[in-house]
Protein backbone atom coordinates (compact mmCIF):
# COMPACT_ATOMS: atom_id res chain seq x y z
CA UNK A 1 -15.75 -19.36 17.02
CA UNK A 2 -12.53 -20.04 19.62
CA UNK A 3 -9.65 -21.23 17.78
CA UNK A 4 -6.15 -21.69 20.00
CA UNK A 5 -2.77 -21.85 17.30
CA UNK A 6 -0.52 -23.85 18.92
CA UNK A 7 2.95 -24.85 18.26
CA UNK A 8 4.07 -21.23 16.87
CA UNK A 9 6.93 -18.92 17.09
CA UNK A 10 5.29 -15.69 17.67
CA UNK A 11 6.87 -12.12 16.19
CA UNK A 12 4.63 -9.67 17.65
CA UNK A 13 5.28 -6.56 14.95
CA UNK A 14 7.15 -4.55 17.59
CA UNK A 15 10.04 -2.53 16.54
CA UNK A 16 12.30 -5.00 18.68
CA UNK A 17 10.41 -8.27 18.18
CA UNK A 18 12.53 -11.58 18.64
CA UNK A 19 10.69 -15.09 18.08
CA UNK A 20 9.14 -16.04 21.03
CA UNK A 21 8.04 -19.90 21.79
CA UNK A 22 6.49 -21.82 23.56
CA UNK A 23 2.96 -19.87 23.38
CA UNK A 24 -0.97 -20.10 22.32
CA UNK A 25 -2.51 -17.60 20.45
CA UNK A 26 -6.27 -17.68 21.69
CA UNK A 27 -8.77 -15.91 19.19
CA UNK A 28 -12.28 -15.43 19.25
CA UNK A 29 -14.47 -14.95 16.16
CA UNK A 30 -12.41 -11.62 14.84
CA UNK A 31 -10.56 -10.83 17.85
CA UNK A 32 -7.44 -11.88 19.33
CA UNK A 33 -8.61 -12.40 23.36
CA UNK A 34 -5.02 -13.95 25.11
CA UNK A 35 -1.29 -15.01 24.08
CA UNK A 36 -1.07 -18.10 26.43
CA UNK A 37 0.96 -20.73 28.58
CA UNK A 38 1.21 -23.63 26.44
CA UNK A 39 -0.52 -25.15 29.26
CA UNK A 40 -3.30 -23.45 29.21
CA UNK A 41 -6.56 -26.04 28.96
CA UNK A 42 -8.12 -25.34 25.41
CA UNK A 43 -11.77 -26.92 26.41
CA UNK A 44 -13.74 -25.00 23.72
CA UNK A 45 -11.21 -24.05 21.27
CA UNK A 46 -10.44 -25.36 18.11
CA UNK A 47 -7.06 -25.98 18.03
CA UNK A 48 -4.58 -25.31 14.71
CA UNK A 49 -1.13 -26.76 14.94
CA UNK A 50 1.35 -24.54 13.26
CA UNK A 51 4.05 -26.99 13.06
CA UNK A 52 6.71 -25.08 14.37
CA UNK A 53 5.82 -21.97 11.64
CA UNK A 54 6.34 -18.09 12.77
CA UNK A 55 3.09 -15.87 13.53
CA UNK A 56 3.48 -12.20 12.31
CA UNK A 57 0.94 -9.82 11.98
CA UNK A 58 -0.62 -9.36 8.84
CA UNK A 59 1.17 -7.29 5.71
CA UNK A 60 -0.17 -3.79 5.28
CA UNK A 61 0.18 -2.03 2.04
CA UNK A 62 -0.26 1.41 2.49
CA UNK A 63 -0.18 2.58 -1.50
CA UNK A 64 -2.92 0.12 -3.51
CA UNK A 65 -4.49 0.82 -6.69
CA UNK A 66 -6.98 -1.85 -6.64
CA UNK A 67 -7.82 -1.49 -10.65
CA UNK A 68 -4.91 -2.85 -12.21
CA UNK A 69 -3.42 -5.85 -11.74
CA UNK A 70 0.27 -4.97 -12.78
CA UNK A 71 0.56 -6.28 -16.42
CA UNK A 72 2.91 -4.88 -18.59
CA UNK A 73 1.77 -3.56 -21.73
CA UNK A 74 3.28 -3.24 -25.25
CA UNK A 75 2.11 -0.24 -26.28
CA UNK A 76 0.83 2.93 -24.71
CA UNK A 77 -2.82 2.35 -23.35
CA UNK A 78 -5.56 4.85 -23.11
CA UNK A 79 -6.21 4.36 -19.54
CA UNK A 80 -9.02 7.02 -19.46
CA UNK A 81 -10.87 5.89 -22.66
CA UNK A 82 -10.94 2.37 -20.88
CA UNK A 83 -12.85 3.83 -17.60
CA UNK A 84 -15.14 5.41 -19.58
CA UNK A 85 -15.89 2.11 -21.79
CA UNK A 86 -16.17 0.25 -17.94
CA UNK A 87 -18.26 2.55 -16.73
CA UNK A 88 -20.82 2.98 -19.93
CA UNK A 89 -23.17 0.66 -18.55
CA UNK A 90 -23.98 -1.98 -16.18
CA UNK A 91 -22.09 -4.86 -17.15
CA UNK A 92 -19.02 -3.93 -18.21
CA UNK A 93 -19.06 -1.78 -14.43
CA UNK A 94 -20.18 -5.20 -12.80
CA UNK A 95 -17.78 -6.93 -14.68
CA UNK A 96 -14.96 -4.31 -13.52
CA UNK A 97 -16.56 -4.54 -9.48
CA UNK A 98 -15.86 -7.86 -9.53
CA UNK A 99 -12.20 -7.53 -11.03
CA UNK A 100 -11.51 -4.99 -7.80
CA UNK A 101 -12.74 -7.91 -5.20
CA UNK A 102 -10.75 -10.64 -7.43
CA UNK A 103 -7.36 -7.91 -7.47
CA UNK A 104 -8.50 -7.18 -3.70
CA UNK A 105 -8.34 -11.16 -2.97
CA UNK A 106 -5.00 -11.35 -4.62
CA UNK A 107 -3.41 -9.02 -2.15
CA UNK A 108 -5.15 -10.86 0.80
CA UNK A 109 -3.50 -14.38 -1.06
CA UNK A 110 -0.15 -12.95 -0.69
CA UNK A 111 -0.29 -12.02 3.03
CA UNK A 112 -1.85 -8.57 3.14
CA UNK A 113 -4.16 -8.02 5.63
CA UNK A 114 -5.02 -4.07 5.27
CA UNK A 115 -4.87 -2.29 2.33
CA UNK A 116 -4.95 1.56 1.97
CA UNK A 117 -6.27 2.68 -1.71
CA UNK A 118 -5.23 5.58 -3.22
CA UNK A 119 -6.81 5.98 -6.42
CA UNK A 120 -9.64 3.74 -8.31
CA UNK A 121 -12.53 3.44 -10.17
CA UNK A 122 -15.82 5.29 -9.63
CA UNK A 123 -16.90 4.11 -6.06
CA UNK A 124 -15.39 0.27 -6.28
CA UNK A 125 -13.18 0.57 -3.63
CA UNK A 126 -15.26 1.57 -1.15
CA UNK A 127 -18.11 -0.86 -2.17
CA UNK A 128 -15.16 -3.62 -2.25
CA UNK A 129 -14.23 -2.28 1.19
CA UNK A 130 -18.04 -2.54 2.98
CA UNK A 131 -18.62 -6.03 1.48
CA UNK A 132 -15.44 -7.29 2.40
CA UNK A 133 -16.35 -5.84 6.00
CA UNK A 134 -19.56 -7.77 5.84
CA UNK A 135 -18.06 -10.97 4.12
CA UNK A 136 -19.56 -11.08 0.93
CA UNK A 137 -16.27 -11.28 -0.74
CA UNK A 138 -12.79 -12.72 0.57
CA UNK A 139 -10.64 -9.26 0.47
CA UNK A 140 -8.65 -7.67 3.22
CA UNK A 141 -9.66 -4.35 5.76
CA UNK A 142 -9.66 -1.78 3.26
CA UNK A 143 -8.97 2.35 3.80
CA UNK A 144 -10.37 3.60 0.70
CA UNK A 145 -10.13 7.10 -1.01
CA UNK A 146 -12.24 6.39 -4.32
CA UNK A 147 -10.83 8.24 -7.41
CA UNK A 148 -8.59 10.49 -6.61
CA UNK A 149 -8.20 14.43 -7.59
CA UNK A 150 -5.99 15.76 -10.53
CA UNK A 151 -6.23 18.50 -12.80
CA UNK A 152 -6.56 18.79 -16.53
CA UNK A 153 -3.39 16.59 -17.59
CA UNK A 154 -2.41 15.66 -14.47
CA UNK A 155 -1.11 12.47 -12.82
CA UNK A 156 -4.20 9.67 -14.12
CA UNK A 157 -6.30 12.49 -14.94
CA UNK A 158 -9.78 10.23 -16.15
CA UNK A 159 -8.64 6.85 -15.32
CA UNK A 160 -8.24 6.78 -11.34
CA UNK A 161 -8.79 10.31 -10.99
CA UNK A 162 -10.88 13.27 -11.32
CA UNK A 163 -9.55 16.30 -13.57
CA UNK A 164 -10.57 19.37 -11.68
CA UNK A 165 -10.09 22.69 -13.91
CA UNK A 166 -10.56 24.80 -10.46
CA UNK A 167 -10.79 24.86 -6.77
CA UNK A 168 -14.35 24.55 -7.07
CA UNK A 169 -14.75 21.39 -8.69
CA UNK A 170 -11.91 19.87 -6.54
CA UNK A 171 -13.97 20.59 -3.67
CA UNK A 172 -16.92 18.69 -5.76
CA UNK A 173 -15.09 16.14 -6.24
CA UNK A 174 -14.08 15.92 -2.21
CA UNK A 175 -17.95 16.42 -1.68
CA UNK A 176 -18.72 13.53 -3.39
CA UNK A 177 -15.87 11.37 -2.30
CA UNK A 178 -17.20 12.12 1.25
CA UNK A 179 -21.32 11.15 -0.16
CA UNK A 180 -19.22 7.70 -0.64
CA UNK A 181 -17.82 7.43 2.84
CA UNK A 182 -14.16 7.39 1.92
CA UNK A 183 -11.51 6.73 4.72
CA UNK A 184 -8.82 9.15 3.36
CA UNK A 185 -8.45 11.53 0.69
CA UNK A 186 -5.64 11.50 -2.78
CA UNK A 187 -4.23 14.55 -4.55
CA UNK A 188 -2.10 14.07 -7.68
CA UNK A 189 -0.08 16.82 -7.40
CA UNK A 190 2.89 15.99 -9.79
CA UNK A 191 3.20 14.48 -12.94
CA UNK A 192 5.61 10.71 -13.01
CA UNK A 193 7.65 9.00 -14.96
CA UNK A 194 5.48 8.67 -17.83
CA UNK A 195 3.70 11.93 -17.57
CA UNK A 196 7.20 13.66 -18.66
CA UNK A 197 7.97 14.75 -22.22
CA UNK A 198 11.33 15.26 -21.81
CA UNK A 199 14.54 13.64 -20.06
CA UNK A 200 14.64 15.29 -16.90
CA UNK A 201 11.68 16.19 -15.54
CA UNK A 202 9.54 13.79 -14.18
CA UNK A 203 7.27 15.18 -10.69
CA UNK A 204 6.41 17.83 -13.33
CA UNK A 205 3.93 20.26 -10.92
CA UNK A 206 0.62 20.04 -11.80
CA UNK A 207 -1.91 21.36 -9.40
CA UNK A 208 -1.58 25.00 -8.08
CA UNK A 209 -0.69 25.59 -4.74
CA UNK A 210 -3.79 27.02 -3.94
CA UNK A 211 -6.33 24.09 -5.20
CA UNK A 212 -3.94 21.30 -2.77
CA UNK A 213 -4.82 24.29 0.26
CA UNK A 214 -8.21 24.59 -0.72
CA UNK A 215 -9.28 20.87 -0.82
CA UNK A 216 -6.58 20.26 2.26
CA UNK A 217 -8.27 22.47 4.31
CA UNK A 218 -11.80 21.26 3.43
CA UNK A 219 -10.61 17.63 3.82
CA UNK A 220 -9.70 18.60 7.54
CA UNK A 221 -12.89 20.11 8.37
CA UNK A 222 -14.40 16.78 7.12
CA UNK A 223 -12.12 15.03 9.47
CA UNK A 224 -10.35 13.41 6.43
CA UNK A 225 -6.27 12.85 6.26
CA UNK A 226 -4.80 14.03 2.57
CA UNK A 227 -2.32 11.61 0.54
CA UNK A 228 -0.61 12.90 -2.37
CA UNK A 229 1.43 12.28 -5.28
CA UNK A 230 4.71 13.88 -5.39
CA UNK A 231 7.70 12.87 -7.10
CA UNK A 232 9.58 16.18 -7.20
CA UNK A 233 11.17 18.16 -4.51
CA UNK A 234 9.18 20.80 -5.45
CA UNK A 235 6.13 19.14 -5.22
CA UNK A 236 7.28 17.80 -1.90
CA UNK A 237 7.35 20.84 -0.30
CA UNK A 238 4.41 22.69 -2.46
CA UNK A 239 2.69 19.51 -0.90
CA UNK A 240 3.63 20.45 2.87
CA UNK A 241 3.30 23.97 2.73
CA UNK A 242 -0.42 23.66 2.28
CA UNK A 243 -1.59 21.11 4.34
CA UNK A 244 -0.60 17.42 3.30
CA UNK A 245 -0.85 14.56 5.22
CA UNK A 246 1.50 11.82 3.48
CA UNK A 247 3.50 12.25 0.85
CA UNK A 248 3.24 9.63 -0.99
CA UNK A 249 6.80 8.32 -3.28
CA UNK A 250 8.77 11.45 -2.41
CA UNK A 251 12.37 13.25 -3.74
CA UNK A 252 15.46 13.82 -2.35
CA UNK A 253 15.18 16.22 0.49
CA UNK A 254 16.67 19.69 1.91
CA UNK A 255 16.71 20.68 4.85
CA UNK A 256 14.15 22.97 4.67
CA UNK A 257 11.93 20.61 3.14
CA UNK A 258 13.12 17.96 6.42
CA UNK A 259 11.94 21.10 8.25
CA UNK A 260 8.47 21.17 6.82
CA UNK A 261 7.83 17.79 7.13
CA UNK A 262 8.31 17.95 10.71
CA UNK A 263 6.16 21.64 11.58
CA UNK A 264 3.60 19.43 9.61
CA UNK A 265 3.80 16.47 11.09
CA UNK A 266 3.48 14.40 7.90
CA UNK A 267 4.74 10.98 6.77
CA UNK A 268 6.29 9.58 3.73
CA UNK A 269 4.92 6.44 2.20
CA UNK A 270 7.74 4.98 0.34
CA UNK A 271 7.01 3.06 -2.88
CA UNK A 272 10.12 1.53 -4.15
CA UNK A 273 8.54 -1.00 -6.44
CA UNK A 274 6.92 0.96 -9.50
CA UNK A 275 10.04 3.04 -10.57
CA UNK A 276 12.36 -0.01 -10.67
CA UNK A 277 11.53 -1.83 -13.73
CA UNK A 278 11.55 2.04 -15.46
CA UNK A 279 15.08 2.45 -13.74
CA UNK A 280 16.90 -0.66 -13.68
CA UNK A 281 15.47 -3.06 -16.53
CA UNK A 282 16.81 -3.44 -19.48
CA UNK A 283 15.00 -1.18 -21.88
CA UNK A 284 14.67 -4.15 -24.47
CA UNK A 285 12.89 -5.77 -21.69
CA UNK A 286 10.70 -3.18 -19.96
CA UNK A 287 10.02 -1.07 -23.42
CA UNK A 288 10.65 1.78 -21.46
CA UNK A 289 12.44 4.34 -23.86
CA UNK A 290 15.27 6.22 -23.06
CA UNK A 291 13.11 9.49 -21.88
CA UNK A 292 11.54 6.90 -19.34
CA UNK A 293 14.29 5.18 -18.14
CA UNK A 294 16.35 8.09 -17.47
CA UNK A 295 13.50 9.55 -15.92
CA UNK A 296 12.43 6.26 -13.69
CA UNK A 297 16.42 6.60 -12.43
CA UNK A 298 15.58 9.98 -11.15
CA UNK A 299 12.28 8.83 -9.18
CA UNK A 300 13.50 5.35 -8.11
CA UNK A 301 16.83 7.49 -6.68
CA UNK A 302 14.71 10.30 -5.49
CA UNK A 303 12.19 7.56 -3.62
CA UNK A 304 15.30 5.56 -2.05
CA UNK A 305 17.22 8.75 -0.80
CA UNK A 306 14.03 10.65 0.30
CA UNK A 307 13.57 7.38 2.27
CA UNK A 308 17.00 7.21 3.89
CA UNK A 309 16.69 10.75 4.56
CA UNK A 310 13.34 10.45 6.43
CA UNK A 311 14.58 8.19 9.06
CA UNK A 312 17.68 9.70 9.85
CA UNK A 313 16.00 12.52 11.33
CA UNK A 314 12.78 10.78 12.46
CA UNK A 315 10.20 11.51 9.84
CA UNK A 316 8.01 8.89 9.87
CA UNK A 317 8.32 6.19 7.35
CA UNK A 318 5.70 3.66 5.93
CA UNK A 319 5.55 0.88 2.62
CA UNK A 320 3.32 0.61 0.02
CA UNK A 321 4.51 -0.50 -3.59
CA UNK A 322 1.86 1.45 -5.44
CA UNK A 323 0.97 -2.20 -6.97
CA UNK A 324 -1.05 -2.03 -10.27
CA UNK A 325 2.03 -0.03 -12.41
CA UNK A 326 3.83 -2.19 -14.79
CA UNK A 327 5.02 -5.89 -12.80
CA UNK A 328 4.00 -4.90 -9.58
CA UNK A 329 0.90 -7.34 -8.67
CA UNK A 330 -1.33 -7.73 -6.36
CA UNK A 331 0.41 -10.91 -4.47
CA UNK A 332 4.06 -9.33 -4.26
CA UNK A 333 3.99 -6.73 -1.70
CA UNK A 334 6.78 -8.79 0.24
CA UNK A 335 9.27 -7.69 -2.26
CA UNK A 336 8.81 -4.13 -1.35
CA UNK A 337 10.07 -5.03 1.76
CA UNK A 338 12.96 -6.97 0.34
CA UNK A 339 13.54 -3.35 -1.74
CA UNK A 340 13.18 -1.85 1.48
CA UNK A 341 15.83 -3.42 3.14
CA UNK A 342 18.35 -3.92 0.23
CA UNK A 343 18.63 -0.48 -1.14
CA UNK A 344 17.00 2.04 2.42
CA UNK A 345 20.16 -0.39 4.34
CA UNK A 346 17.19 -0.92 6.92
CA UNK A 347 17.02 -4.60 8.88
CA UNK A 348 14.99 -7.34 8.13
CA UNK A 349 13.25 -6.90 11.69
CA UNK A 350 12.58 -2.85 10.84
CA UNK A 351 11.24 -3.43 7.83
CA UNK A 352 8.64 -6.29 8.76
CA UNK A 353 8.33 -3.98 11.82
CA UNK A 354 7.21 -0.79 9.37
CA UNK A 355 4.80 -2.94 7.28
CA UNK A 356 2.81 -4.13 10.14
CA UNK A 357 2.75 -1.79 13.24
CA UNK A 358 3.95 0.94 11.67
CA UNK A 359 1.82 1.22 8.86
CA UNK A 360 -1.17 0.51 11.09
CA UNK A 361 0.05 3.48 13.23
CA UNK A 362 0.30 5.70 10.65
CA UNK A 363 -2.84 4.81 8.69
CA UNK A 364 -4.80 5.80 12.03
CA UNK A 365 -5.61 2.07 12.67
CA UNK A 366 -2.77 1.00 15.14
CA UNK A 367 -4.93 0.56 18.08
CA UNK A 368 -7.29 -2.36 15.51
CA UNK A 369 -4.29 -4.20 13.83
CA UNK A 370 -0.50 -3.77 13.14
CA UNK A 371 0.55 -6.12 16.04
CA UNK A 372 -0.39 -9.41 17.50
CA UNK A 373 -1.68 -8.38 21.42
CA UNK A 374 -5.04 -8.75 22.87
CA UNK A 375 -7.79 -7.16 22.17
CA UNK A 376 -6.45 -6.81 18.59
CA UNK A 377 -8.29 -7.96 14.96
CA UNK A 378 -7.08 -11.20 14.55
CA UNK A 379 -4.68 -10.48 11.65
CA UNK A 380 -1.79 -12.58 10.71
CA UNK A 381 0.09 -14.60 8.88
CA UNK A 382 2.33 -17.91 9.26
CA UNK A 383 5.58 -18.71 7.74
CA UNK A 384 7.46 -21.93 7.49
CA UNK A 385 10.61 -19.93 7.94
CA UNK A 386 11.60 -16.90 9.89
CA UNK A 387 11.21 -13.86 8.03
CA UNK A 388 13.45 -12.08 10.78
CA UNK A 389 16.35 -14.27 8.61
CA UNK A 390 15.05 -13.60 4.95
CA UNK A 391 12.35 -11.61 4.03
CA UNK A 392 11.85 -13.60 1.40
CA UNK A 393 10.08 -16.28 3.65
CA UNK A 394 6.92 -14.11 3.54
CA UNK A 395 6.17 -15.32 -0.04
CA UNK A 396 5.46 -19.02 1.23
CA UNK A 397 2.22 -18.68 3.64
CA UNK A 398 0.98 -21.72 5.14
CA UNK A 399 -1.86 -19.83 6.59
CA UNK A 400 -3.47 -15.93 6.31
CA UNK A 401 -6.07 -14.58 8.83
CA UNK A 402 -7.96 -11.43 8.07
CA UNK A 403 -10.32 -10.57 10.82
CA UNK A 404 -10.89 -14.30 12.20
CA UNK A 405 -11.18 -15.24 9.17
CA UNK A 406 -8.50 -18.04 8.11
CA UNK A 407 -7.32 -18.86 4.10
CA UNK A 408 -4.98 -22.33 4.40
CA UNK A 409 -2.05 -22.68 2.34
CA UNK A 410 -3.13 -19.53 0.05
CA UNK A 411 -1.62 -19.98 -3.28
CA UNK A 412 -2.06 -16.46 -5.79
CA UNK A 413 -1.30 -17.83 -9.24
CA UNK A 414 2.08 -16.83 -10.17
CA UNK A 415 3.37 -14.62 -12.82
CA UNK A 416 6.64 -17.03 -13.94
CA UNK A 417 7.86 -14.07 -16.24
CA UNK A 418 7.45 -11.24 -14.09
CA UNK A 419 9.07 -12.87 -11.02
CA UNK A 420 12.61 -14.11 -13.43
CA UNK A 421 12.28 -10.38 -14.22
CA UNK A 422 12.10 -9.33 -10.61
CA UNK A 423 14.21 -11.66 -8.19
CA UNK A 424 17.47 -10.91 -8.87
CA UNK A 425 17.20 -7.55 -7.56
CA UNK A 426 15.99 -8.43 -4.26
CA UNK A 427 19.37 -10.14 -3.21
């Protein structure tokens, strides 16, 4: 299939991108193949008016939990008692596969084009990733790691992770996740927010130094990159010093820990979204106690300064907004780059730039998507109004395309609570 979109404004994902007009996008069936002379004869084509709306690439969410969908709970749940009920038998775990590729549509609804998962159920997110591929299910490009690796009370130890009581079954549990044809691999090497039992100390460490070596190392000889969780400084650099890829969250930074970063050539995914209703809601609102709101100040501080510190002295810096934690959905990832640019002081152009090229770049995919050029997957997404202005124009899509593959005027149901919650701290 040739399709020509016509009449658009095109922002190419560059870190200097201005609107350009007066230009065709030519695609063919995933591919984009030319950006055109308007006068360019379109025998062959079918041609989409765009009314004057702005092209982008695609959203890419680098830090996806595709198991949760981001609703707030009353009480305390027993997330690992639930994956063991889902995966008991074969229809609650079909009933849960299909909640993944409904979750995994959600964040394709809302202008994602690429997700990277980091932590999920059993093998769903790789299955969710090869049947999206083959288009049995409307989902975006997936980069799947599978359940990640923990330890015996660590960071989702039993829910979205494996508990490994040694290096040995760590590397098991990499052994496997390689059977499944993963695209990455997760450590949970601190604790979070709601893993601390006292005010204070949240990014507890919970893995030994040597397990995040021994399953780094392995993962490299595999030809696998390493993610982990780290919400401490100490974790941060317990992380580095043996062999991490990403650092996914972060802390405030030294300079020896700006130092290691560098020698290791790793990059920090920033997540601003999950500690902010812990940090900044009212607690009669979020019932978050004091413990946890206290503690979400120190992550959601730690995560915005190791942020600003990162690009002052050129570590590389990518999005995700860890979306399945309390209020952060699948649809929303557009207000973690509102976040982004409110509280990091970045522009609106660097951080649409960082969520599309960059991320692609430094998920290992930037020569497949990230941009819009030929020879690229046809990824985008159209806007009525310029999100170069107001970031917030990326929550009204007239139009999503994920691998050829075009969703008109996508509409994700709403959550009217969780955005009154939410809005005013994006301005």
């Amino acid at each position: 299939m040739k399709r020509a979109y016509t009449n658009g404004i095109l922002l190419d994902g560059t870190e200097q991108m201005e609107p350009v007009q007066g230009k065709v996008l030519l695609t063919e069936n995933d591919k984009i193949t030319a950006i055109a002379d308007a006068s360019v004869s379109l025998d062959g084509y079918e041609v989409i008016d765009l009314h004057g709306g702005y092209l982008c690439p695609g959203l890419i969410n680098l830090h996806v939990h595709l198991a949760g969908n981001g609703k707030p709970s009353a009480k305390p749940r027993d997330n690992a008692a639930l994956v063991r009920k889902i995966l008991s038998n074969r229809l609650t775990r079909a009933i849960a596969y299909r909640l993944v590729c409904s979750y995994a549509k959600l964040e394709l609804l809302g202008g994602v084009t690429t997700v990277r998962t980091v932590g999920g159920i059993a093998d769903f997110d790789t299955r969710c990733r090869d049947d999206s591929a083959a288009g049995k299910v409307l989902a975006p490009r997936i980069l799947a790691a599978n359940e990640g690796i923990s330890v015996p009370g660590g960071h989702m130890a039993g829910s979205v992770a494996v508990a490994a009581h040694n290096n040995a079954e760590a590397l098991a549990q990499l052994e496997k996740a390689s059977a499944q044809k993963v695209d990455l691999v997760k450590l949970m090497i601190t604790g979070g927010v709601l893993d601390a039992t006292e005010k204070g100390t949240p990014g507890e460490m919970k893995m030994p130094p040597e397990m995040i070596k021994a399953v780094c190392d392995a993962a490299h000889k595999l030809g696998y990159t390493v993610a982990a969780h780290t919400e401490s400084p100490a974790g941060v650099k317990a992380a580095l010093e043996n062999g991490v890829d990403s650092i996914e969250h972060g802390a405030k930074m030294d300079e020896e820990t700006v130092r290691l970063y560098k020698e290791r050539g790793a990059f920090l995914c920033t997540t601003i979204s999950p500690a902010l209703p812990y940090a900044l809601f009212d607690t009669t609102v979020s019932g978050a106690s004091e413990k946890d709101q206290y503690n979400g100040k120190i992550v959601f501080d730690g995560v915005v300064e190791s942020a600003k510190t990162a690009l002052a002295n050129g570590i590389p810096v990518g999005l995700g907004n860890d979306v399945g934690c309390p209020y952060i959905t699948q649809y929303d990832f557009w207000r973690e780059l509102c976040y982004f640019h409110k509280y990091c002081c970045v522009s609106n152009r660097f951080a649409l730039y960082t969520a599309t090229l960059r991320n692609a770049q430094l998920a290992g995919i930037g020569d497949v998507t990230g941009s819009i050029a030929p020879g690229k997957s046809a990824d985008f997404i159209v806007t009525r109004e310029n999100p170069l202005e107001d970031l917030r124009a990326l929550q009204h899509l007239e139009l999503v395309v994920c691998r050829g593959r075009a969703v008109k005027k996508p509409s994700p149901k709403r959550k009217k609570e969780v955005d009154a919650l939410l809005d005013p701290y994006l301005v």
